[in-house]
C-alpha atoms as a PDB file:
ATOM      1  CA  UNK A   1       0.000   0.000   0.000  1.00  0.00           C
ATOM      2  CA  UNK A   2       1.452   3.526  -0.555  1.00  0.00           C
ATOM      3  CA  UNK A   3       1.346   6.361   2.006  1.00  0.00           C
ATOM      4  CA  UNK A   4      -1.180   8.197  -0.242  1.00  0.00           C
ATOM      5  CA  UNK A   5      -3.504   5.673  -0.228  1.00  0.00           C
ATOM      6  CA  UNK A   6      -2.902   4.803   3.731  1.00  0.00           C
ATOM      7  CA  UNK A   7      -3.334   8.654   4.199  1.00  0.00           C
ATOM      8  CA  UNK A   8      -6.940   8.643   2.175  1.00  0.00           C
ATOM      9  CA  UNK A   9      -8.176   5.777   3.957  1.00  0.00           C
ATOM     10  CA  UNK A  10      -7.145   6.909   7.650  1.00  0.00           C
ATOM     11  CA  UNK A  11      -9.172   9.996   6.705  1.00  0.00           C
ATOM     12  CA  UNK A  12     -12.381   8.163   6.186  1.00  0.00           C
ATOM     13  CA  UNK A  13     -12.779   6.383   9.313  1.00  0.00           C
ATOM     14  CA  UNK A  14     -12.535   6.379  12.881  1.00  0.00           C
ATOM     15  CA  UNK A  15      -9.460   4.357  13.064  1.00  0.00           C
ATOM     16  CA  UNK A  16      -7.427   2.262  10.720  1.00  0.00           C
ATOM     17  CA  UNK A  17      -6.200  -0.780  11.537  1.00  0.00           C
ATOM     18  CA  UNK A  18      -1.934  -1.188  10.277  1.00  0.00           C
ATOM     19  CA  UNK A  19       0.243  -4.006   9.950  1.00  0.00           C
ATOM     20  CA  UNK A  20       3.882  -3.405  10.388  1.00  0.00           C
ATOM     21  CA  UNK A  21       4.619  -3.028   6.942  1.00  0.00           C
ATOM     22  CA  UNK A  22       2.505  -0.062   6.963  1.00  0.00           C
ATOM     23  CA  UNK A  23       3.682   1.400  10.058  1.00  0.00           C
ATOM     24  CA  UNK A  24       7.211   1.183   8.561  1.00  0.00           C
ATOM     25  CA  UNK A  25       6.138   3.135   5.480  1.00  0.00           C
ATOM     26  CA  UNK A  26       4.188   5.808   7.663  1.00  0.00           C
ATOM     27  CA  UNK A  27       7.055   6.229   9.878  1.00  0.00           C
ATOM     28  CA  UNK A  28       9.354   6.231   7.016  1.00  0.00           C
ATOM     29  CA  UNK A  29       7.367   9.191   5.345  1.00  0.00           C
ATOM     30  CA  UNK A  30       6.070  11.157   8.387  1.00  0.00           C
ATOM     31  CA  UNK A  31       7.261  13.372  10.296  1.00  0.00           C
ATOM     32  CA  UNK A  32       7.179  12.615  13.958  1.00  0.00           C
ATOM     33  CA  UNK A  33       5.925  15.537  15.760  1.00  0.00           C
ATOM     34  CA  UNK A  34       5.823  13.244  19.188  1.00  0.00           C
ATOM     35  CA  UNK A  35       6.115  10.081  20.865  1.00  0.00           C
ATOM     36  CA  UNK A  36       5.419   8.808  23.870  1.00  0.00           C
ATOM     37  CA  UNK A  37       6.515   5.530  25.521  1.00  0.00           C
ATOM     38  CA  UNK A  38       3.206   4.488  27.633  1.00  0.00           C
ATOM     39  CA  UNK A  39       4.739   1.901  29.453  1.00  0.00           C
ATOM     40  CA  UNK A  40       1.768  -0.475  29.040  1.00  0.00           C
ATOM     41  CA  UNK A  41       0.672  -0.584  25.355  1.00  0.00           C
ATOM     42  CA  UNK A  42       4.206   0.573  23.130  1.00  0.00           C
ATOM     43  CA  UNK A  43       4.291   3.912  21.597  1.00  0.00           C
ATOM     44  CA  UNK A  44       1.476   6.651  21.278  1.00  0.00           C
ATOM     45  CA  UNK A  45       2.545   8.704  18.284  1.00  0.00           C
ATOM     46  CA  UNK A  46       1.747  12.319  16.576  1.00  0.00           C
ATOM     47  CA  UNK A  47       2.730  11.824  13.351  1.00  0.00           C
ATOM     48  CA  UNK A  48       2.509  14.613  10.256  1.00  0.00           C
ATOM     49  CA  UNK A  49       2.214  14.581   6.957  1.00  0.00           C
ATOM     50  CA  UNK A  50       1.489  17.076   4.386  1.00  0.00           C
ATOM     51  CA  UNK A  51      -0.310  19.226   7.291  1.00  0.00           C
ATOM     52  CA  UNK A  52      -2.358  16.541   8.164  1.00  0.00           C
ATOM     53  CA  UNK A  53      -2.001  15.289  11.824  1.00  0.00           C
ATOM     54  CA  UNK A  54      -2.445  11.249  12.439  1.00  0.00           C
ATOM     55  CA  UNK A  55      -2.294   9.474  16.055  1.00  0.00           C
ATOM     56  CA  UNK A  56      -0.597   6.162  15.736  1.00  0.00           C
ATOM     57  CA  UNK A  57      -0.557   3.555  18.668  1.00  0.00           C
ATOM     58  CA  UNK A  58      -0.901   0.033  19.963  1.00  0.00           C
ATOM     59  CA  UNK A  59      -4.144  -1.545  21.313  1.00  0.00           C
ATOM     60  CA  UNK A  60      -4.102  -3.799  23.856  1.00  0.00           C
ATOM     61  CA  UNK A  61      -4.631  -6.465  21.416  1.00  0.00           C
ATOM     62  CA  UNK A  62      -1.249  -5.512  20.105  1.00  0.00           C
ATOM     63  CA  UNK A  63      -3.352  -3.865  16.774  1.00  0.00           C
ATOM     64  CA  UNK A  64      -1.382  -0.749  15.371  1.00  0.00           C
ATOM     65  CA  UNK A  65      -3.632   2.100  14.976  1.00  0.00           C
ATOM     66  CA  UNK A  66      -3.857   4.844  13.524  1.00  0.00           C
ATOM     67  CA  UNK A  67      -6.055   8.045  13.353  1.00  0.00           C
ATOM     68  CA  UNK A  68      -6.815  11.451  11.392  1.00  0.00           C
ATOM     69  CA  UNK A  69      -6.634  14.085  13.396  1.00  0.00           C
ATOM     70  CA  UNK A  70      -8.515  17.087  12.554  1.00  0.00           C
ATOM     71  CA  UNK A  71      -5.945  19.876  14.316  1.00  0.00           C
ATOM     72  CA  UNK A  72      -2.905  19.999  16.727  1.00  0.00           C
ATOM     73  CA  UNK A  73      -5.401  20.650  19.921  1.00  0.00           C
ATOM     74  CA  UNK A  74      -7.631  17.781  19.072  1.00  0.00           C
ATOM     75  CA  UNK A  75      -3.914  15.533  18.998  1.00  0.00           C
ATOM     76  CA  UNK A  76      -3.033  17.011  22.116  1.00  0.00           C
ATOM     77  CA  UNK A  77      -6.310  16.518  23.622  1.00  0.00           C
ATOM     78  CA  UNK A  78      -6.653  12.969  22.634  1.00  0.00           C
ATOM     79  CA  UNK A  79      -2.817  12.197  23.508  1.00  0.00           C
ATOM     80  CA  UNK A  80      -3.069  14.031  26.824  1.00  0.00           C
ATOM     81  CA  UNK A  81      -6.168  11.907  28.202  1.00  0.00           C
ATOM     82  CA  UNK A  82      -4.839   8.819  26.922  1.00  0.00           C
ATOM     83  CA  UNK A  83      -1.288   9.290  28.923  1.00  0.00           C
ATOM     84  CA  UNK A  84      -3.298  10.130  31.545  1.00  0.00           C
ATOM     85  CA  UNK A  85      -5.411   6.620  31.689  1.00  0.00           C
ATOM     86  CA  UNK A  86      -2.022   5.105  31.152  1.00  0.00           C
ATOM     87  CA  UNK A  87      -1.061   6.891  34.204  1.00  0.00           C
ATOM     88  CA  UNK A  88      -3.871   5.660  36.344  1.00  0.00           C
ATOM     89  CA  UNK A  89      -3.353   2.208  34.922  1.00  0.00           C
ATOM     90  CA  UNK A  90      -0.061   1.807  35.986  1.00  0.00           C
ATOM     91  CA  UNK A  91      -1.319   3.192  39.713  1.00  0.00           C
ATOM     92  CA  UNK A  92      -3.341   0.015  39.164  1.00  0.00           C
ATOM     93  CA  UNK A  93      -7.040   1.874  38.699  1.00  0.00           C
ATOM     94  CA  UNK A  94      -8.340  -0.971  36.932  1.00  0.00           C
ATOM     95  CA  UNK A  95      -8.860   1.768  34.233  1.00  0.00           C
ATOM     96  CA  UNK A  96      -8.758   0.574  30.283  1.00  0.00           C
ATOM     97  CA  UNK A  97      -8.417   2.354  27.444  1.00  0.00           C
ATOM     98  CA  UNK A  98     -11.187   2.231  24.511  1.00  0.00           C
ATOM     99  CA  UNK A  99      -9.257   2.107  21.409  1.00  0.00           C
ATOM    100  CA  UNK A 100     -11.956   0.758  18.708  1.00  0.00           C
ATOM    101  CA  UNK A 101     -14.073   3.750  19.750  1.00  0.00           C
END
C-alpha cells in the first residue's frame, strides 16, 4: 500500500487498523511531531504529513492504529487523556483504554 492511499483511507474512518509493513512506510514518510513511551501498550505517536495530523498507537490487542486528526489541539487533547489513563493504569485503577471507539 502507498502512504497516499494509507493517508486517504485513515481519513475516512474512525481508526485504521496497520500491519507493520505499513507502520514502517508511515514512519518512514512522516514526520514525527511526538512520541510517547506508555509503558503499558508501546508507543502513542503524533505523526505529520502534508499538514495533516495522524495518532498512531498500539491496542491492547497488540493492533497498530492509527487516526486522522482534525488539528494539533484535538492531537493534544486525545494524547493528553490517553497518557493520563495510562497513568492511572499503571497506579493500578483498573482503568482501560477504549481504542476501537
Amino acid at each position: 500500500m502507498r502512504i497516499k492511499e494509507l493517508i486517504t483511507r485513515a481519513k475516512k474512518k474512525a481508526y485504521l487498523k496497520l500491519n507493520e509493513k505499513n507502520l514502517e512506510l508511515l514512519l518512514s514518510k512522516c514526520k514525527v511531531v511526538e512520541e510517547k513511551d506508555t509503558l503499558i501498550s508501546g508507543k502513542l505517536r503524533l505523526l505529520s504529513f502534508q499538514n495533516d495530523l495522524f495518532i498512531q498507537e498500539q491496542s491492547n490487542k497488540g493492533e497498530l492504529l492509527l487516526r486522522f486528526m482534525k488539528d494539533k489541539e484535538e492531537a493534544k487533547e486525545f494524547i493528553d487523556e490517553r497518557m493520563e489513563t495510562y497513568d492511572k493504569m499503571w497506579d493500578g485503577c483498573g482503568c482501560r483504554v477504549h481504542y476501537y471507539n
